[in-house]
Protein backbone atom coordinates (compact mmCIF):
# COMPACT_ATOMS: atom_id res chain seq x y z
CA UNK A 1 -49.91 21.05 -48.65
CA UNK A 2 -46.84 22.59 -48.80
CA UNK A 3 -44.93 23.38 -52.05
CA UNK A 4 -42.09 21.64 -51.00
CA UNK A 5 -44.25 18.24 -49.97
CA UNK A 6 -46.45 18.82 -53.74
CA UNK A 7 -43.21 19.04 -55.57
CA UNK A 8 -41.77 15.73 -53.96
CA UNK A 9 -45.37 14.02 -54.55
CA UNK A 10 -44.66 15.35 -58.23
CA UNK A 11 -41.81 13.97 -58.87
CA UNK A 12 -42.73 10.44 -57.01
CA UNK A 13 -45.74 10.24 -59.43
CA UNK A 14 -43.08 10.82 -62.59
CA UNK A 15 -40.83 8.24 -61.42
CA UNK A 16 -43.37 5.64 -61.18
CA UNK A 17 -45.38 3.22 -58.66
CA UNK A 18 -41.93 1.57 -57.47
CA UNK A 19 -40.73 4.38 -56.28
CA UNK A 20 -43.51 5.38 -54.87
CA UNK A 21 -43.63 2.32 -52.71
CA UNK A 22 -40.08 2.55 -51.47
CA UNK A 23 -40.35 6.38 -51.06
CA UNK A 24 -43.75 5.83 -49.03
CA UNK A 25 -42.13 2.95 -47.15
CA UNK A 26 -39.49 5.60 -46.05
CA UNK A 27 -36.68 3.94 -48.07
CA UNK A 28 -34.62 6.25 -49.70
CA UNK A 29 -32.07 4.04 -51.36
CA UNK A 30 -29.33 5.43 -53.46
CA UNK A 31 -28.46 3.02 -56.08
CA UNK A 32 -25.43 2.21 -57.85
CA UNK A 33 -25.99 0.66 -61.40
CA UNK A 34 -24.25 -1.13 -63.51
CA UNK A 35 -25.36 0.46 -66.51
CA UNK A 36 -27.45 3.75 -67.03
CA UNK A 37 -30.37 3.45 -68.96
CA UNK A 38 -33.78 5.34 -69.22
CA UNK A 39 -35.94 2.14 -68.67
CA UNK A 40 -38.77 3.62 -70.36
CA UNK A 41 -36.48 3.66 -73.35
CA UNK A 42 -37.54 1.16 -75.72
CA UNK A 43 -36.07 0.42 -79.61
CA UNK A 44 -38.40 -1.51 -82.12
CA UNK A 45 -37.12 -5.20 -80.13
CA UNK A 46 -39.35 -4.03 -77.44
CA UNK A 47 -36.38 -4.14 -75.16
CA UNK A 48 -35.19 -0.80 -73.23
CA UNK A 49 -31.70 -0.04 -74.86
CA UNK A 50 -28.64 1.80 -74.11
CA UNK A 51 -25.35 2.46 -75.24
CA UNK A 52 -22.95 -0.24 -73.31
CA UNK A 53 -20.21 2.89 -73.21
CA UNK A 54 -22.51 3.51 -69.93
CA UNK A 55 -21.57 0.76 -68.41
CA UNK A 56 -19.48 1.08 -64.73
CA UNK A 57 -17.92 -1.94 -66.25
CA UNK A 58 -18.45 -3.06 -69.82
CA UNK A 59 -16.93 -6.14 -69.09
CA UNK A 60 -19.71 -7.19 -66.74
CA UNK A 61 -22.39 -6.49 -69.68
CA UNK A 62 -22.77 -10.11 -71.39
CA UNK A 63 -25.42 -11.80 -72.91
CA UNK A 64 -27.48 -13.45 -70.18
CA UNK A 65 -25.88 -11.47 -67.56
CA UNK A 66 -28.31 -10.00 -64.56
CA UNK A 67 -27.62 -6.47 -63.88
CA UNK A 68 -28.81 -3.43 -62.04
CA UNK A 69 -29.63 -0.67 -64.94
CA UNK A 70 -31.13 2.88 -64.13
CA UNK A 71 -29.48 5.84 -62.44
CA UNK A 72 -29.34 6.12 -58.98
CA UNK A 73 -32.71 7.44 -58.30
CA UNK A 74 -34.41 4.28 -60.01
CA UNK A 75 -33.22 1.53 -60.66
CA UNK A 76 -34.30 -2.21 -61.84
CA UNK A 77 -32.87 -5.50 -62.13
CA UNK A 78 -32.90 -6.43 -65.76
CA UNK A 79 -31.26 -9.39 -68.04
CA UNK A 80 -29.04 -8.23 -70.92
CA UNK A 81 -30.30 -9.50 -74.36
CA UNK A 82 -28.11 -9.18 -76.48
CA UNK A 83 -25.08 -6.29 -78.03
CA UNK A 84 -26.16 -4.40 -81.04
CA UNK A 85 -23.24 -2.49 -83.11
CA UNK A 86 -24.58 0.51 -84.07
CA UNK A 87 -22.51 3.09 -85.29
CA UNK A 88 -19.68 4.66 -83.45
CA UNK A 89 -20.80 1.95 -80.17
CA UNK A 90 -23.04 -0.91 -78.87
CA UNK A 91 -26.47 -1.24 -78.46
CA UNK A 92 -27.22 -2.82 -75.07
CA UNK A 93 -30.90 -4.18 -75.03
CA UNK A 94 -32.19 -5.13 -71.81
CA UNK A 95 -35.39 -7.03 -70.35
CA UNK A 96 -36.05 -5.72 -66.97
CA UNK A 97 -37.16 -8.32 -64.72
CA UNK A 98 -40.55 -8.37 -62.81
CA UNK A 99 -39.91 -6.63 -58.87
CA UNK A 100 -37.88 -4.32 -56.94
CA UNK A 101 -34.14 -4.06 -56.96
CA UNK A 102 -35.33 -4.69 -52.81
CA UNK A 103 -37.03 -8.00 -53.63
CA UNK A 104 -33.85 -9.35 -55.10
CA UNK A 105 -31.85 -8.23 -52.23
CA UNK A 106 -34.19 -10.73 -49.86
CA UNK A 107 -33.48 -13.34 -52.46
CA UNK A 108 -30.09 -13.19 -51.99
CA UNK A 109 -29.91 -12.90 -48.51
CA UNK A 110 -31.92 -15.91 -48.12
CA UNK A 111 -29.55 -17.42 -50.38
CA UNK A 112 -26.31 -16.85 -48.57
CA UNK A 113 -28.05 -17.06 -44.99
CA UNK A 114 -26.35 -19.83 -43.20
């Protein structure tokens, strides 16, 4: 194998079975989130957190609110909790949500199809 190949099969296996699906499935999506977060990031609630200064648009980041949160490598769709002060900012904690950011994409699709 060549170093090149071993280092990309490295780096799959770090990001996690997702990933590894899409990358497999030769789907090399680029994602633009609405909030970065390290979704293996999680506070005492059990909930991944981040700060909601990350957010593309803080306004979007509610209560209840679906979102896409991640970096652009890997991403999830998650439901925001709840805002924490903490500090100088706010606490975001967020519940990601069972499938791929792809699976929701069908969803929606079917949705709007006319």
């Amino acid at each position: 194998m060549s170093p090149a190949r071993s280092a990309l099969l490295w780096r799959m296996t770090l990001l996690g079975p997702a990933f590894m699906r899409l990358a497999l499935a030769g789907r090399a999506d680029m994602y633009r989130v609405d909030i970065t977060a390290d979704l293996n990031d999680e506070d005492e609630t059990g909930y991944v957190w981040t700060f909601l200064d990350e957010a593309r648009d803080p306004g979007q980041i509610k209560p209840g609110a679906i979102i896409v949160a991640g970096d652009e490598d890997t991403a999830a769709v998650c439901e925001v909790i709840d805002l924490a002060p903490a500090g100088d900012g706010t606490i975001v904690h967020l519940r990601l949500l069972p499938g791929l950011v792809e699976d929701y994409r069908a969803l929606v699709e079917r949705a709007l199809a006319s």
